[in-house]
Protein backbone atom coordinates (compact mmCIF):
# COMPACT_ATOMS: atom_id res chain seq x y z
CA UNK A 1 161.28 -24.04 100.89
CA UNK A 2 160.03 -26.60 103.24
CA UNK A 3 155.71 -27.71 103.26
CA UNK A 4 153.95 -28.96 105.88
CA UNK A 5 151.73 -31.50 104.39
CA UNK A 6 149.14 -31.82 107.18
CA UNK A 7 148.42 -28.06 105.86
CA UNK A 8 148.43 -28.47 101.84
CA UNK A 9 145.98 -31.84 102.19
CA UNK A 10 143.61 -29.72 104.84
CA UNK A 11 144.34 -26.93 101.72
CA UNK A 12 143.32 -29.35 99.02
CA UNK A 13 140.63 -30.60 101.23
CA UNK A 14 139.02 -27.05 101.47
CA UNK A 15 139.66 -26.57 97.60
CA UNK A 16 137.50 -29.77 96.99
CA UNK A 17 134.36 -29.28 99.22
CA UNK A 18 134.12 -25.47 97.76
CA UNK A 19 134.09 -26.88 94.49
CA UNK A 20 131.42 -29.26 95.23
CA UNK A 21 129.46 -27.06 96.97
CA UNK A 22 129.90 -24.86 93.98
CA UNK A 23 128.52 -27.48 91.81
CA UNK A 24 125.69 -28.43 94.56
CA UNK A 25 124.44 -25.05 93.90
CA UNK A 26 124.50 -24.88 90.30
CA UNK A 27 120.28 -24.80 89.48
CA UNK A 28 119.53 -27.79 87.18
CA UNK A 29 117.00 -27.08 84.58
CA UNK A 30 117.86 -23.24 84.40
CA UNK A 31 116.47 -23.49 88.07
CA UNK A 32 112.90 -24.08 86.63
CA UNK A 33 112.47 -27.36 89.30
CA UNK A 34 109.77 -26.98 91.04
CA UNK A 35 110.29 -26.54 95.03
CA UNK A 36 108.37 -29.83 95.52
CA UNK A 37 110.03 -31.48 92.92
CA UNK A 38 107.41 -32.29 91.20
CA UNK A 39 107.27 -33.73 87.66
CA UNK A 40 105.13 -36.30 85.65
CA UNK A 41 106.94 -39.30 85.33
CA UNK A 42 105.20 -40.76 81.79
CA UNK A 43 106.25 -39.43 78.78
CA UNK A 44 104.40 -42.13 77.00
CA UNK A 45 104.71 -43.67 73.15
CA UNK A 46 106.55 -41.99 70.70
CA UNK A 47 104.98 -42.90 67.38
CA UNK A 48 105.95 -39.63 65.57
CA UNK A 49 109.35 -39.47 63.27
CA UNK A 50 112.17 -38.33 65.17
CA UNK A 51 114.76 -36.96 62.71
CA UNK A 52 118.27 -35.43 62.46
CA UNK A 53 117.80 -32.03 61.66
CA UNK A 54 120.97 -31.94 59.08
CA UNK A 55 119.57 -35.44 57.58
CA UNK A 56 116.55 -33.59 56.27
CA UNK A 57 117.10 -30.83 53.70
CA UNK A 58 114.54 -28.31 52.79
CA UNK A 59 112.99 -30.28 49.53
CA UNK A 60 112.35 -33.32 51.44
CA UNK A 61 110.53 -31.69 54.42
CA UNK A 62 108.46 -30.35 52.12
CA UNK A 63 107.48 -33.00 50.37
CA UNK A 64 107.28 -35.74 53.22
CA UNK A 65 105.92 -33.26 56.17
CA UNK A 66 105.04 -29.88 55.51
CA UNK A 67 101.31 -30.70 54.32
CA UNK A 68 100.98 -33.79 55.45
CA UNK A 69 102.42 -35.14 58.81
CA UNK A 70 104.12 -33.91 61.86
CA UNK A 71 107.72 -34.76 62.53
CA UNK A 72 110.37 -34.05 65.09
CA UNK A 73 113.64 -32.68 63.98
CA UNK A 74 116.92 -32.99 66.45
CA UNK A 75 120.01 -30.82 66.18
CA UNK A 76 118.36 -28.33 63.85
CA UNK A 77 119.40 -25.24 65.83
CA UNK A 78 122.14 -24.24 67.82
CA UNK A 79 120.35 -21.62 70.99
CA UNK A 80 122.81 -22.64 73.55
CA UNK A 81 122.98 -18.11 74.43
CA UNK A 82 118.71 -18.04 73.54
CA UNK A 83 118.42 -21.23 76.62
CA UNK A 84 120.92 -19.56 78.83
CA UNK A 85 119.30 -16.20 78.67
CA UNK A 86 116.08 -18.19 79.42
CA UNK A 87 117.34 -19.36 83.06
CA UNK A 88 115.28 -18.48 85.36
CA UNK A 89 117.76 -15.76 87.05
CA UNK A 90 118.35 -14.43 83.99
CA UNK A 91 114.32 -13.97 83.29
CA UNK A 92 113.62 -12.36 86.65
CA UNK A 93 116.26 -10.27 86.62
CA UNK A 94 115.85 -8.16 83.52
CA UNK A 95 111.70 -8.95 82.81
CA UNK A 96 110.82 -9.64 86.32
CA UNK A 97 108.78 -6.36 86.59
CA UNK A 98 107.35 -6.36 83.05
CA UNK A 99 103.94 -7.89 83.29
CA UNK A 100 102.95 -11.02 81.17
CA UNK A 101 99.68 -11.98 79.75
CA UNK A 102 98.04 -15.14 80.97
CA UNK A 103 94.73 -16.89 78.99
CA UNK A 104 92.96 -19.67 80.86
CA UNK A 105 94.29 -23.27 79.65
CA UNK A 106 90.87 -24.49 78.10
CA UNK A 107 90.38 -25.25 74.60
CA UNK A 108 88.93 -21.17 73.65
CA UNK A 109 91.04 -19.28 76.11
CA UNK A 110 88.49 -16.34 76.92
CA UNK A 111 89.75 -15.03 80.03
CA UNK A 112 92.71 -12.80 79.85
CA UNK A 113 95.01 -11.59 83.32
CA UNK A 114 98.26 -9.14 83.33
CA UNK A 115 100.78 -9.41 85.99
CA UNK A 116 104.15 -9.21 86.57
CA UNK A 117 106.53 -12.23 85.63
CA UNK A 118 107.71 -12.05 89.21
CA UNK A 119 104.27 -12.52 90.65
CA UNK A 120 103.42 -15.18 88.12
CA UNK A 121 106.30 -17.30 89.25
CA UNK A 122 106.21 -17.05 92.68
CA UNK A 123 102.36 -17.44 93.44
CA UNK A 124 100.78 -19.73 90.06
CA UNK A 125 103.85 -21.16 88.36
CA UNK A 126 103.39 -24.62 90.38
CA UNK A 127 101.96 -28.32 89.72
CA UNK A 128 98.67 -28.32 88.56
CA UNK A 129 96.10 -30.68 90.27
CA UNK A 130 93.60 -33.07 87.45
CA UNK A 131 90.82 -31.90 88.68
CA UNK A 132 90.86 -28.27 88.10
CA UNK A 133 89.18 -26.93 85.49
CA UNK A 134 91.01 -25.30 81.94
CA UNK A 135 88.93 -21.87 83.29
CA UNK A 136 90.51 -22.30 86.67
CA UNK A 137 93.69 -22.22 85.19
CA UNK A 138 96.33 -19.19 84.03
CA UNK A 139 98.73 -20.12 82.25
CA UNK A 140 101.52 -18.14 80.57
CA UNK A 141 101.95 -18.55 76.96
CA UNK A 142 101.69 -16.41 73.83
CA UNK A 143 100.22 -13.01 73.83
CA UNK A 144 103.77 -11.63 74.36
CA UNK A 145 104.64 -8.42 74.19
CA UNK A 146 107.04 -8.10 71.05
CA UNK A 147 108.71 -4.77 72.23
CA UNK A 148 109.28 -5.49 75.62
CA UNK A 149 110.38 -9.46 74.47
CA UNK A 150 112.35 -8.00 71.38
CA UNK A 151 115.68 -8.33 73.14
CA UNK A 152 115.15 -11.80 74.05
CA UNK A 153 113.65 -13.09 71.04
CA UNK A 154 116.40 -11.78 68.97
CA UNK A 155 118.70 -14.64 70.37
CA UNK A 156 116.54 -17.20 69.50
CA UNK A 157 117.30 -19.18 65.94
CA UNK A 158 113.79 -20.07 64.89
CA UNK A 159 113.71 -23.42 62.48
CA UNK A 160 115.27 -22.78 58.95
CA UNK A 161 112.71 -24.81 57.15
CA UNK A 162 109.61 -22.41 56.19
CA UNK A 163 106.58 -23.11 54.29
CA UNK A 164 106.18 -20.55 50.82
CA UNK A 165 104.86 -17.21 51.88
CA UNK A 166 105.08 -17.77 55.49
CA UNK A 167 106.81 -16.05 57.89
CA UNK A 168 107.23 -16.71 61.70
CA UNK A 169 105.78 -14.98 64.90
CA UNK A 170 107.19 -16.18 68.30
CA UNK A 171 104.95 -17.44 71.30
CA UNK A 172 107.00 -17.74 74.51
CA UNK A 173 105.93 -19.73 77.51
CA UNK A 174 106.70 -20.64 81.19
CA UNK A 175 103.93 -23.12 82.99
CA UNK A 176 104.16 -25.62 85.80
CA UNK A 177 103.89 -29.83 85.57
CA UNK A 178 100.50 -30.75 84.85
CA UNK A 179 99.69 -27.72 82.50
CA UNK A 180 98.89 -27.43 79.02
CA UNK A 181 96.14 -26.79 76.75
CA UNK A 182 93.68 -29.00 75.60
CA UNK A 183 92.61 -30.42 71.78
CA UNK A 184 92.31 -27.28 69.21
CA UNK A 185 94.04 -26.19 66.27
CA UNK A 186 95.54 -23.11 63.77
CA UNK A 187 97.89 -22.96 61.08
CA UNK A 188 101.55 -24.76 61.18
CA UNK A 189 104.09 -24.31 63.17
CA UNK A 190 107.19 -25.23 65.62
CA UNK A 191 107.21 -25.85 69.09
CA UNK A 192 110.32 -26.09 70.95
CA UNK A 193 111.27 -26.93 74.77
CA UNK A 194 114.24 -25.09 76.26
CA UNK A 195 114.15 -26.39 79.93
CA UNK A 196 111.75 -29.35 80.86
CA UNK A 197 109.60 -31.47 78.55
CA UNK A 198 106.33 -31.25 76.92
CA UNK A 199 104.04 -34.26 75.91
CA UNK A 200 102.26 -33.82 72.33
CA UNK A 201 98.63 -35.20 71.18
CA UNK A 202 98.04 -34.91 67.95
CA UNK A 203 95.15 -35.79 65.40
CA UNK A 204 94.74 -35.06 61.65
CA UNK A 205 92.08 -32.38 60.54
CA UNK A 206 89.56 -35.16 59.63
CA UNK A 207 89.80 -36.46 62.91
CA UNK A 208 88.56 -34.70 65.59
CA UNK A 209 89.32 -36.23 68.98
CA UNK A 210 86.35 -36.21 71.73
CA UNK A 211 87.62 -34.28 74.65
CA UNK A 212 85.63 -31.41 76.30
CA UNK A 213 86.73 -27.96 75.93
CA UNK A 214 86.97 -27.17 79.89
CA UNK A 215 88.72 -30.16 80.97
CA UNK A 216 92.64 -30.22 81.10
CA UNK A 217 95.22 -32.27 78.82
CA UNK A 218 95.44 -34.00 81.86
CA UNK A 219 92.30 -34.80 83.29
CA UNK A 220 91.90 -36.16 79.70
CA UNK A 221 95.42 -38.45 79.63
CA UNK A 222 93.80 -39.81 83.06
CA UNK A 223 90.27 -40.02 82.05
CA UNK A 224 89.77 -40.50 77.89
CA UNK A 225 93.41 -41.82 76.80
CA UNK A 226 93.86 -44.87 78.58
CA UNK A 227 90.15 -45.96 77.21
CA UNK A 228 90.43 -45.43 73.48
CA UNK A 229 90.49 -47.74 70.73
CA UNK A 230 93.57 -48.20 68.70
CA UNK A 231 92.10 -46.64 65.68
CA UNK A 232 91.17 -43.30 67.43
CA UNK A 233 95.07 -43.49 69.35
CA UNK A 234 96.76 -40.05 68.63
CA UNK A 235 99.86 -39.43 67.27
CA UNK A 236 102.03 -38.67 70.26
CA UNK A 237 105.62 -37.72 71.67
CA UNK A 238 107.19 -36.16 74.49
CA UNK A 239 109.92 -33.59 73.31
CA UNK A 240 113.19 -32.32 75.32
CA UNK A 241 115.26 -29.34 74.78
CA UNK A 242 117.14 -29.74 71.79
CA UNK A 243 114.41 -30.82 69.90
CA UNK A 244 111.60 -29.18 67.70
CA UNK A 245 108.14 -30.57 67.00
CA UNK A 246 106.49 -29.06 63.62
CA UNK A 247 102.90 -29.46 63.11
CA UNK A 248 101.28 -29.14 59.93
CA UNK A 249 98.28 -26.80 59.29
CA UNK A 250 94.86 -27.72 61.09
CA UNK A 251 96.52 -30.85 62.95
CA UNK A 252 94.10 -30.53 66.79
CA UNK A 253 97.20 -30.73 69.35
CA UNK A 254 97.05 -30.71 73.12
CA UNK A 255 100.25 -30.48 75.27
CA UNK A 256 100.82 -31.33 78.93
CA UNK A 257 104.08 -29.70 80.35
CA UNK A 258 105.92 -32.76 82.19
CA UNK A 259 108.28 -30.81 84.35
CA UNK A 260 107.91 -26.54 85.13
CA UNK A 261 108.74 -25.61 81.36
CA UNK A 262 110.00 -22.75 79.44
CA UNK A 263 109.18 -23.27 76.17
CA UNK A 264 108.60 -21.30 72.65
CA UNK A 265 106.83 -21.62 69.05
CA UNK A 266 107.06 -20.40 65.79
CA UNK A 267 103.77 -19.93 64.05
CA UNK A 268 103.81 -19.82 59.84
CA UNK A 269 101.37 -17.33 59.21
């Protein structure tokens, strides 16, 4: 059988572009970019230990972290199904008319609003401007609804290192560049990023940072950080999906969401 080769490289040709258009389409960041394409360039120091998760056992987590400082563990947990649930396609389509709970970002989060996660995304999941105000803000993290979430959270593999007589409750969060919530603090806990990146502040419980309560993580990075004096510098890092931040009990933390962010933590409780 004879081939005309003008038609197999036009054949070939074809093959190629659909391919690359194929991969052109492919969302990057579980589709989470923003449509501006927007992000926050600095992800600053890093002056927090940044671990293999397998190097660490149990014991010694305990005894150098657990009480004492915060650390970043890499590796630790395989959610490769938990992140690909999380795209945002995947999201819309099966909690897309479930409504979500968003708390203002300020330090007391008084104000509560419920809405669905479809309206959420398309009209306040977008960059968030210095100048507004943590009360001017909703933001969508925690206060999930277990039932409705229980499918979802069941794929996730939470941290295996627990403190005694804890157990874990999940707090799941989407939330544009620029967001975040300012200085407080609770009991210990993990925070992980699956798509974008999240920059940490953190202080120990004798040393509470001066911020105001109303004013955004960052307003704060632009107007307190780049004025302080060594000794009051935080303890910082910017973490990226694959990696876990654990913060010990009391630490005040404030995050700032880099890039649009889906993110979750485990609180010991």
């Amino acid at each position: 059988m004879e081939y005309n080769t003008a038609v197999l490289t036009a054949c070939a040709q074809f093959v190629l572009l659909c391919f690359i258009g194929i991969k052109a389409a492919e969302p990057s960041g579980g589709g989470w970019s923003s449509d501006s394409g927007f992000r926050l360039q600095d992800e600053g120091n890093c002056n927090i230990d940044i671990l293999d998760g397998f190097s660490l056992s149990h014991q010694q987590f305990i005894e150098r972290y657990a009480y004492s400082r915060p650390v970043i563990l890499r590796g630790l947990t395989d959610n490769t199904r938990f992140r690909s649930l999380c795209s945002k396609a995947s999201l819309l389509e099966e909690y897309g008319a479930r409504k979500v709970r968003l708390s203002t970002a300020n330090t007391f989060s008084y104000r509560k609003v419920d809405i669905p996660l479809q309206e959420y995304v398309d009209d306040l999941l977008r960059p968030q401007s210095a100048d507004a105000l943590g009360s001017e803000t909703l933001y969508f993290f925690g206060d999930n609804n277990f039932t409705e979430w229980q499918s979802l959270f069941e794929q996730y593999e939470s941290p295996p290192y627990v403190l005694p007589r804890t157990s874990g409750a999940y707090s799941f969060g989407i939330a544009g560049p620029g967001t975040g919530v300012p200085f407080h603090w609770h009991g210990p806990g993990y925070s992980e990023v699956i798509y974008g990146r999240k920059r940490w502040f953190l202080y120990p419980p004798d040393r509470e940072p001066h911020f105001h309560p109303n004013r955004t993580t960052l307003s704060w990075l632009r107007d307190t950080y780049p004025h302080l004096p060594e000794e009051e510098a935080p303890l910082e890092c910017t973490i990226r999906p694959g990696e876990v931040l654990y913060f010990p009990d009391r630490w005040w933390h404030a995050t700032l969401n880099l890039d649009t962010s889906v993110f979750i933590s485990t609180f010991l409780g």
